[in-house]
C-alpha atoms as a PDB file:
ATOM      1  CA  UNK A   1      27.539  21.689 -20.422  1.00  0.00           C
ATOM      2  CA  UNK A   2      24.406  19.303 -21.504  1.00  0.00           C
ATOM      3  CA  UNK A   3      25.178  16.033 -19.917  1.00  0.00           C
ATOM      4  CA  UNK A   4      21.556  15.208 -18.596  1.00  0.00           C
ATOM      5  CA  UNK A   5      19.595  12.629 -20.379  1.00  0.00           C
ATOM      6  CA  UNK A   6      15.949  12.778 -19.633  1.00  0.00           C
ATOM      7  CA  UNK A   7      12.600  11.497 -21.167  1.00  0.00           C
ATOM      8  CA  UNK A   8       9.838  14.523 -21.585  1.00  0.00           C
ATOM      9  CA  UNK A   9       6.353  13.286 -21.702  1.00  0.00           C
ATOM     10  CA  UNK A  10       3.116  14.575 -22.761  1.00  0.00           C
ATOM     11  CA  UNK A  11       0.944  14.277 -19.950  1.00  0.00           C
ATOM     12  CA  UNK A  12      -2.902  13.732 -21.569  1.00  0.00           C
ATOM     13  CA  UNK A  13      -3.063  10.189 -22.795  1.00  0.00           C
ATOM     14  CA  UNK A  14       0.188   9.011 -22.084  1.00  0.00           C
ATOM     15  CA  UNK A  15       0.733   9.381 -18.205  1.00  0.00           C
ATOM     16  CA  UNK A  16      -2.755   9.595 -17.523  1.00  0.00           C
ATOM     17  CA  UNK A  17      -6.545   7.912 -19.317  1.00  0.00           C
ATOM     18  CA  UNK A  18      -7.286  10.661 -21.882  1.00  0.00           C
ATOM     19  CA  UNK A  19      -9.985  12.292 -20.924  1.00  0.00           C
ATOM     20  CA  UNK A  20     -11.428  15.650 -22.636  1.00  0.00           C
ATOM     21  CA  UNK A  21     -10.545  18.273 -20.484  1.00  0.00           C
ATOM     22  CA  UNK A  22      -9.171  16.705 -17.566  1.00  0.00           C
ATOM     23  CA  UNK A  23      -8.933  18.653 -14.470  1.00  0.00           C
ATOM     24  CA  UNK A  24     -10.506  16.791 -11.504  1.00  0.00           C
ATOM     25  CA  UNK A  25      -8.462  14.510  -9.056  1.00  0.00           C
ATOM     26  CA  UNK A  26     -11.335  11.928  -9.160  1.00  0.00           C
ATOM     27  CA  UNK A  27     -11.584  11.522 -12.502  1.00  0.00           C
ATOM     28  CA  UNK A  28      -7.229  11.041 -13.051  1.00  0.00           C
ATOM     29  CA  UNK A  29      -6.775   7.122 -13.894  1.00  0.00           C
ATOM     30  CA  UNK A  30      -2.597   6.551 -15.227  1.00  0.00           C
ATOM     31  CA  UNK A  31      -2.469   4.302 -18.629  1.00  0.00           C
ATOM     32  CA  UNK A  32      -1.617   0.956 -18.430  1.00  0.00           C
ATOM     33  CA  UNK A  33       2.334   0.398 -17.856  1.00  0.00           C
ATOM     34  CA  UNK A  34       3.078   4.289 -16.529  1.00  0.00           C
ATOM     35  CA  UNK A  35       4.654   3.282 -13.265  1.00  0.00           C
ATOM     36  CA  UNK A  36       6.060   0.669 -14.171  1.00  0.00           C
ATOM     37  CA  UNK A  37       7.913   1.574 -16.915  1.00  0.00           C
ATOM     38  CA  UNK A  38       9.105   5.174 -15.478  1.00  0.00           C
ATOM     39  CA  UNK A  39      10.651   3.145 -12.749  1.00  0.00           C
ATOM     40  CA  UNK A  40      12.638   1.059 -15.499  1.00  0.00           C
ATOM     41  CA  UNK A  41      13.599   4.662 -17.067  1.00  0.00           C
ATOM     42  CA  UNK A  42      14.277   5.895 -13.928  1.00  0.00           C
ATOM     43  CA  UNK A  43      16.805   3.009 -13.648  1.00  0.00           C
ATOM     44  CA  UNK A  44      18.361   3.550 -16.895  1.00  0.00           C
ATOM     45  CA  UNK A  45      19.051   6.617 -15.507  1.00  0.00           C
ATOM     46  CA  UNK A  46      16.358   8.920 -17.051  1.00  0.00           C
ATOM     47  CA  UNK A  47      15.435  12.017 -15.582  1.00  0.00           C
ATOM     48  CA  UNK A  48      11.735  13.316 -16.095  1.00  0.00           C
ATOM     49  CA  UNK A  49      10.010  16.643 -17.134  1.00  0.00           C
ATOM     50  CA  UNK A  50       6.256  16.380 -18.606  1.00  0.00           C
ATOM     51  CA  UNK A  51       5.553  19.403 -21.490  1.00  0.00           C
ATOM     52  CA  UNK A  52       2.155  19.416 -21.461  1.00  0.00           C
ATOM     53  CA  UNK A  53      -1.035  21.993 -23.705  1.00  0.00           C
ATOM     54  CA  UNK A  54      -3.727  22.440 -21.180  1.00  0.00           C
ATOM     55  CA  UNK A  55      -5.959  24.671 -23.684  1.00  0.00           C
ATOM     56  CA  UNK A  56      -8.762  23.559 -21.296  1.00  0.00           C
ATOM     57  CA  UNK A  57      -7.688  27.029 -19.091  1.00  0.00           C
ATOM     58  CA  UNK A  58      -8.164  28.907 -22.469  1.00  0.00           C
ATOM     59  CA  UNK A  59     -11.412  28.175 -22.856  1.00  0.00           C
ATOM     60  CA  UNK A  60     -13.089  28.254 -19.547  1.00  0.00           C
ATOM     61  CA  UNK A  61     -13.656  24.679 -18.700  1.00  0.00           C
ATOM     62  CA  UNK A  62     -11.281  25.160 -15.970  1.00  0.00           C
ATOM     63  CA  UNK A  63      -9.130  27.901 -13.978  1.00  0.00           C
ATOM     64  CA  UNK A  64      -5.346  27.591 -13.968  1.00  0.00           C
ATOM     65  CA  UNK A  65      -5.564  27.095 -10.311  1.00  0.00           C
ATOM     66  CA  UNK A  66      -7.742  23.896 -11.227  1.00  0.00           C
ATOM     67  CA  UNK A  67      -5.010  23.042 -13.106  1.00  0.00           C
ATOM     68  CA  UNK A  68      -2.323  23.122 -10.564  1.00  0.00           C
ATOM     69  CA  UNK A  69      -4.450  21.474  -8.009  1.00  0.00           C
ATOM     70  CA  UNK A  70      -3.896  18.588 -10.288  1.00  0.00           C
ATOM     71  CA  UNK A  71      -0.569  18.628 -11.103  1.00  0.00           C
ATOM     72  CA  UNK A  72       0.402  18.584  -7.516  1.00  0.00           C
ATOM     73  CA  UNK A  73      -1.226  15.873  -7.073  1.00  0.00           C
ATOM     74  CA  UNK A  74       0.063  13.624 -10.048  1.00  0.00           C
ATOM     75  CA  UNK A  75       3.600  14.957  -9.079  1.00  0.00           C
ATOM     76  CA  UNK A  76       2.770  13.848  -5.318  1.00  0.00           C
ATOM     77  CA  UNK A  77       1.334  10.679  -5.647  1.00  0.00           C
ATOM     78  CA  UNK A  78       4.393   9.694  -8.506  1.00  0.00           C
ATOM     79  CA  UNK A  79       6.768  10.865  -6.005  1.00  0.00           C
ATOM     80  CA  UNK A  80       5.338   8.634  -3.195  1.00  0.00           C
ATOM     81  CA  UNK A  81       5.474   5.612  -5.632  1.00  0.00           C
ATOM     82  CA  UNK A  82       9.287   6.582  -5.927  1.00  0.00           C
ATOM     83  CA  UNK A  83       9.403   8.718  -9.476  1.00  0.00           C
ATOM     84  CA  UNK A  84      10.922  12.121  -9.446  1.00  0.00           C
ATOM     85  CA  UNK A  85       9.043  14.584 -12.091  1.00  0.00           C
ATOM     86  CA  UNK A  86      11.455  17.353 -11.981  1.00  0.00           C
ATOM     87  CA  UNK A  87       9.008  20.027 -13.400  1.00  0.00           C
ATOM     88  CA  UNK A  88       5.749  20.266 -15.479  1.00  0.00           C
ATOM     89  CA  UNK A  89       5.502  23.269 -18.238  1.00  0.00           C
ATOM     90  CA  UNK A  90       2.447  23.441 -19.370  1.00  0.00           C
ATOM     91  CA  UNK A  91       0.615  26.143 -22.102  1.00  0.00           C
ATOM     92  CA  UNK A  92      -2.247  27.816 -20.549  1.00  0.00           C
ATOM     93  CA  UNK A  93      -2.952  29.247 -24.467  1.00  0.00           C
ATOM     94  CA  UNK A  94      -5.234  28.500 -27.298  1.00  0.00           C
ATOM     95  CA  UNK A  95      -5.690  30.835 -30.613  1.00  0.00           C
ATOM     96  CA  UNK A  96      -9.748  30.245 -29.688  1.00  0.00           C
ATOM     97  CA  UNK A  97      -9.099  31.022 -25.567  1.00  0.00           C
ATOM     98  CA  UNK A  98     -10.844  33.796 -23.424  1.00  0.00           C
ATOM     99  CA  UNK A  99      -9.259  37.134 -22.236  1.00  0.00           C
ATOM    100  CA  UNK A 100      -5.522  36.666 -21.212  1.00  0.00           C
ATOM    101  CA  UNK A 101      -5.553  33.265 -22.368  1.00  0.00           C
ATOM    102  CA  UNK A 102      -6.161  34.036 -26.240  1.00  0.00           C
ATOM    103  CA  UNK A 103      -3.116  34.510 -27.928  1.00  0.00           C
ATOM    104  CA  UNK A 104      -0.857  32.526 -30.456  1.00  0.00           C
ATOM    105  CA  UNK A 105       2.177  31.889 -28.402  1.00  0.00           C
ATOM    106  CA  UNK A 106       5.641  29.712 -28.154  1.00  0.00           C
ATOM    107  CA  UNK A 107       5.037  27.647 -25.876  1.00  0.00           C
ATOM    108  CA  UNK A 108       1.621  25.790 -27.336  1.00  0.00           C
ATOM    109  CA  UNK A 109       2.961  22.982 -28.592  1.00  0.00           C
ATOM    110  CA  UNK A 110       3.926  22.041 -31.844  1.00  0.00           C
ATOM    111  CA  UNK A 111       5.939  25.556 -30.862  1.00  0.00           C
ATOM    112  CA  UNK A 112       9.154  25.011 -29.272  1.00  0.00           C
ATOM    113  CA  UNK A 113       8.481  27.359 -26.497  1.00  0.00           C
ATOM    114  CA  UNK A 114       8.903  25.318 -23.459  1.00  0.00           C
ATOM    115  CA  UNK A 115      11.181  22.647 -24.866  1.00  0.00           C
ATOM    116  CA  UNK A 116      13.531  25.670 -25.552  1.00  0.00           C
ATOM    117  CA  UNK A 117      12.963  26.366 -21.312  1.00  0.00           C
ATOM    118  CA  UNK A 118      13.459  22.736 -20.185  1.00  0.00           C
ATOM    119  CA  UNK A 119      16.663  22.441 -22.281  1.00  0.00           C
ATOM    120  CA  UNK A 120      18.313  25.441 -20.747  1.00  0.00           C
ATOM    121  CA  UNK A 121      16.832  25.016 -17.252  1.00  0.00           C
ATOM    122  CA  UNK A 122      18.192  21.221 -16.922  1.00  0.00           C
ATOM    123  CA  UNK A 123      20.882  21.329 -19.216  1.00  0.00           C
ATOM    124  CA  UNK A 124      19.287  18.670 -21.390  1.00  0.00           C
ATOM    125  CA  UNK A 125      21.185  16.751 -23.680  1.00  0.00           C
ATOM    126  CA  UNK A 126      19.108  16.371 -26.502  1.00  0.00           C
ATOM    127  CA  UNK A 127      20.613  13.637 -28.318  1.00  0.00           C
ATOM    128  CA  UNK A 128      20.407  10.949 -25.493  1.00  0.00           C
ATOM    129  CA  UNK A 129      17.050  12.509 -24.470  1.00  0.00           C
ATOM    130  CA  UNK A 130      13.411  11.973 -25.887  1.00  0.00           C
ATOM    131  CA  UNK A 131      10.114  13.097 -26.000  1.00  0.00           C
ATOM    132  CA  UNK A 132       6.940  10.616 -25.522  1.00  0.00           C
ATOM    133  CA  UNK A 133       3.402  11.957 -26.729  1.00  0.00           C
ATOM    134  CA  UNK A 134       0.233  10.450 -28.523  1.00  0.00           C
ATOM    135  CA  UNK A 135      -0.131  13.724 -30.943  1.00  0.00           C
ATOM    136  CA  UNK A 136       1.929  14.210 -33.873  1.00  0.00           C
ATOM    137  CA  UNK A 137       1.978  17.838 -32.382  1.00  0.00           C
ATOM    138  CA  UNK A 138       3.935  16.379 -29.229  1.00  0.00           C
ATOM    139  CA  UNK A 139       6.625  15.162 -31.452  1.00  0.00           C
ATOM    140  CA  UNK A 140       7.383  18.009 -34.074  1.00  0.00           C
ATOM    141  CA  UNK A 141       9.290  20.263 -31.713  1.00  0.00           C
ATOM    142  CA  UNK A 142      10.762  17.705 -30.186  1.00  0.00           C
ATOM    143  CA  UNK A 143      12.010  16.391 -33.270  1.00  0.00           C
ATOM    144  CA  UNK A 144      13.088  19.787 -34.565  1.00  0.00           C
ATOM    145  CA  UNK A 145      15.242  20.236 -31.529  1.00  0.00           C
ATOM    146  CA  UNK A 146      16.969  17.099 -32.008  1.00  0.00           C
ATOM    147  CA  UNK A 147      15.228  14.385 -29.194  1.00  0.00           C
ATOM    148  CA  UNK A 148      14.427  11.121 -30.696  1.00  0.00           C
ATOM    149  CA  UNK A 149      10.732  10.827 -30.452  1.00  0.00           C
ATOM    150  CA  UNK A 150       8.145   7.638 -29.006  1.00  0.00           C
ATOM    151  CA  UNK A 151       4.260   7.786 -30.200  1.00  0.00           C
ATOM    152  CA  UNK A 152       2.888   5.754 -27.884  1.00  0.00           C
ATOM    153  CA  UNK A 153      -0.806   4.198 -28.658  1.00  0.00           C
ATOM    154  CA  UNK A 154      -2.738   5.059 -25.676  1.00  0.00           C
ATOM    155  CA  UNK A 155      -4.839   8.372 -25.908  1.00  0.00           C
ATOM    156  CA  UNK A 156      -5.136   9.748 -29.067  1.00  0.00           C
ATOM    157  CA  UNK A 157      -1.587   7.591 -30.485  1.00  0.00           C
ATOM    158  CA  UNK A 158      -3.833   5.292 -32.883  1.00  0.00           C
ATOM    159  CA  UNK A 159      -5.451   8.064 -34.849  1.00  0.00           C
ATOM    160  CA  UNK A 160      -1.602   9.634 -34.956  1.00  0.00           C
ATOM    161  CA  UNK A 161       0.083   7.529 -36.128  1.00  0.00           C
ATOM    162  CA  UNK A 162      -0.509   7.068 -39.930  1.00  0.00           C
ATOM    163  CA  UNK A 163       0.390  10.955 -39.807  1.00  0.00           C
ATOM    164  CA  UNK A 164       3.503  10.727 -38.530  1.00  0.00           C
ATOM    165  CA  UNK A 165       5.187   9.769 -41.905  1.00  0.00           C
ATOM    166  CA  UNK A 166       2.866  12.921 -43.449  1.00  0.00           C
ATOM    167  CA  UNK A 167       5.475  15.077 -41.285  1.00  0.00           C
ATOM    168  CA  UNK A 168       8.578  13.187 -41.881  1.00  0.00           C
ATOM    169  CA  UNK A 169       8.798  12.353 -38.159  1.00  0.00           C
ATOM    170  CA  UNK A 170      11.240   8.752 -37.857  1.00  0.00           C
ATOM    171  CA  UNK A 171       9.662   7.792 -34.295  1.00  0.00           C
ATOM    172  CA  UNK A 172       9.489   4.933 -32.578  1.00  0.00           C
ATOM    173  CA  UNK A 173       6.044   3.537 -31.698  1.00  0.00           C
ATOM    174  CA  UNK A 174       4.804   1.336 -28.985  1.00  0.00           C
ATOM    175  CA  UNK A 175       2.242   0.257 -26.967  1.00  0.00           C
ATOM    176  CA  UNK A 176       2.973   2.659 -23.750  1.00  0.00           C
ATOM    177  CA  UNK A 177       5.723   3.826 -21.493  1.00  0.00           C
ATOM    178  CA  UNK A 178       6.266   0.196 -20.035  1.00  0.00           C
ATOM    179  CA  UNK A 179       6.996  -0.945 -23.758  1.00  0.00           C
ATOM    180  CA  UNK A 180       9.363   1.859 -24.444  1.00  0.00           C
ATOM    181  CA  UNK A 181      11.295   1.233 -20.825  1.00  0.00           C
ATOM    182  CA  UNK A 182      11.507  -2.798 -22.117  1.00  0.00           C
ATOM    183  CA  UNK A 183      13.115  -1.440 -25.836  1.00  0.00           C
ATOM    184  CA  UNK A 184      15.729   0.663 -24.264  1.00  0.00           C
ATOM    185  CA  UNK A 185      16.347  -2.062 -21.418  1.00  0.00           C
ATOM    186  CA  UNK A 186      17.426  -4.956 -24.055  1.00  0.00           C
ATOM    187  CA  UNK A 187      20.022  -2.095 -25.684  1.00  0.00           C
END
């Protein structure tokens, strides 16, 4: 039965400062508005998952162990600040990777891969549910599945956004997270 409602973020640019190929503990900096508005989510009764393309591993920049290393601390340090990521999925994948890594695959986002594997792991209802990136290719499977999608301006959200009518995507847009947690608190 799908009876969870959760918000699935992108992580580059909307949780954290966009940085090109971000895997280093000291250089992770949230966006303006994160915590506070995923504690206003979190009230609404939002549950969280980030979906997240870390082509980075692909192409040598950094290991998937590098990788990791960073995610536990983001989910750590949210967790002690009293916000629950239930899971990260991230694609290790790019079409221009090395070895392993190099491959076309389904769950590179805008494939529908690992929205496909959070749905049926958490029993996601998609309908009450949406998906929060800064790249038109955040939003596509998202949209295709049936979330209602938020571009948010921070990271690369400007330079998205007159696309987003190119793809027929109907999402909302606003500043960051906080924003979005103030629109659904006044409905």
């Amino acid at each position: 039965m799908k009876n969870d409602k959760f918000v699935i973020f992108d992580r580059d640019g909307v949780i954290n400062i966009e940085k090109s190929y971000l895997y280093k503990i000291e250089d992770f900096e949230y966006e303006t508005g994160v915590i506070e508005g995923l504690k206003k989510l979190k009230k609404l009764g939002y549950r969280f998952l980030i979906i997240t393309n870390q082509a980075g591993i692909a192409k040598g920049y950094y290991t998937e162990g590098d990788y990791l290393k960073l995610e536990k601390f983001i989910m750590d340090d949210l967790k002690n600040k009293g916000i629950d990521i239930e899971k990260t999925y991230y694609c290790p994948h790019h079409p221009e990777g090395e070895g392993r890594y190099r491959k076309e695959c389904e769950c590179r986002k805008p494939s529908v891969g690992n929205f496909l594997k959070a749905i049926n792991e958490f029993s996601i209802d998609v309908e009450k549910s949406f998906m929060v990136g800064d790249r038109i290719t955040d939003l596509i499977p998202a949209e295709k599945l049936g979330f209602k999608t938020v571009m948010v301006k921070t990271g690369y959200g400007l330079e998205n956004i007159s696309k987003l009518a190119d793809y027929g995507l109907k999402s909302l847009v606003v500043e960051n997270i906080n924003e979005f947690a103030d629109l659904l608190m006044k409905k």
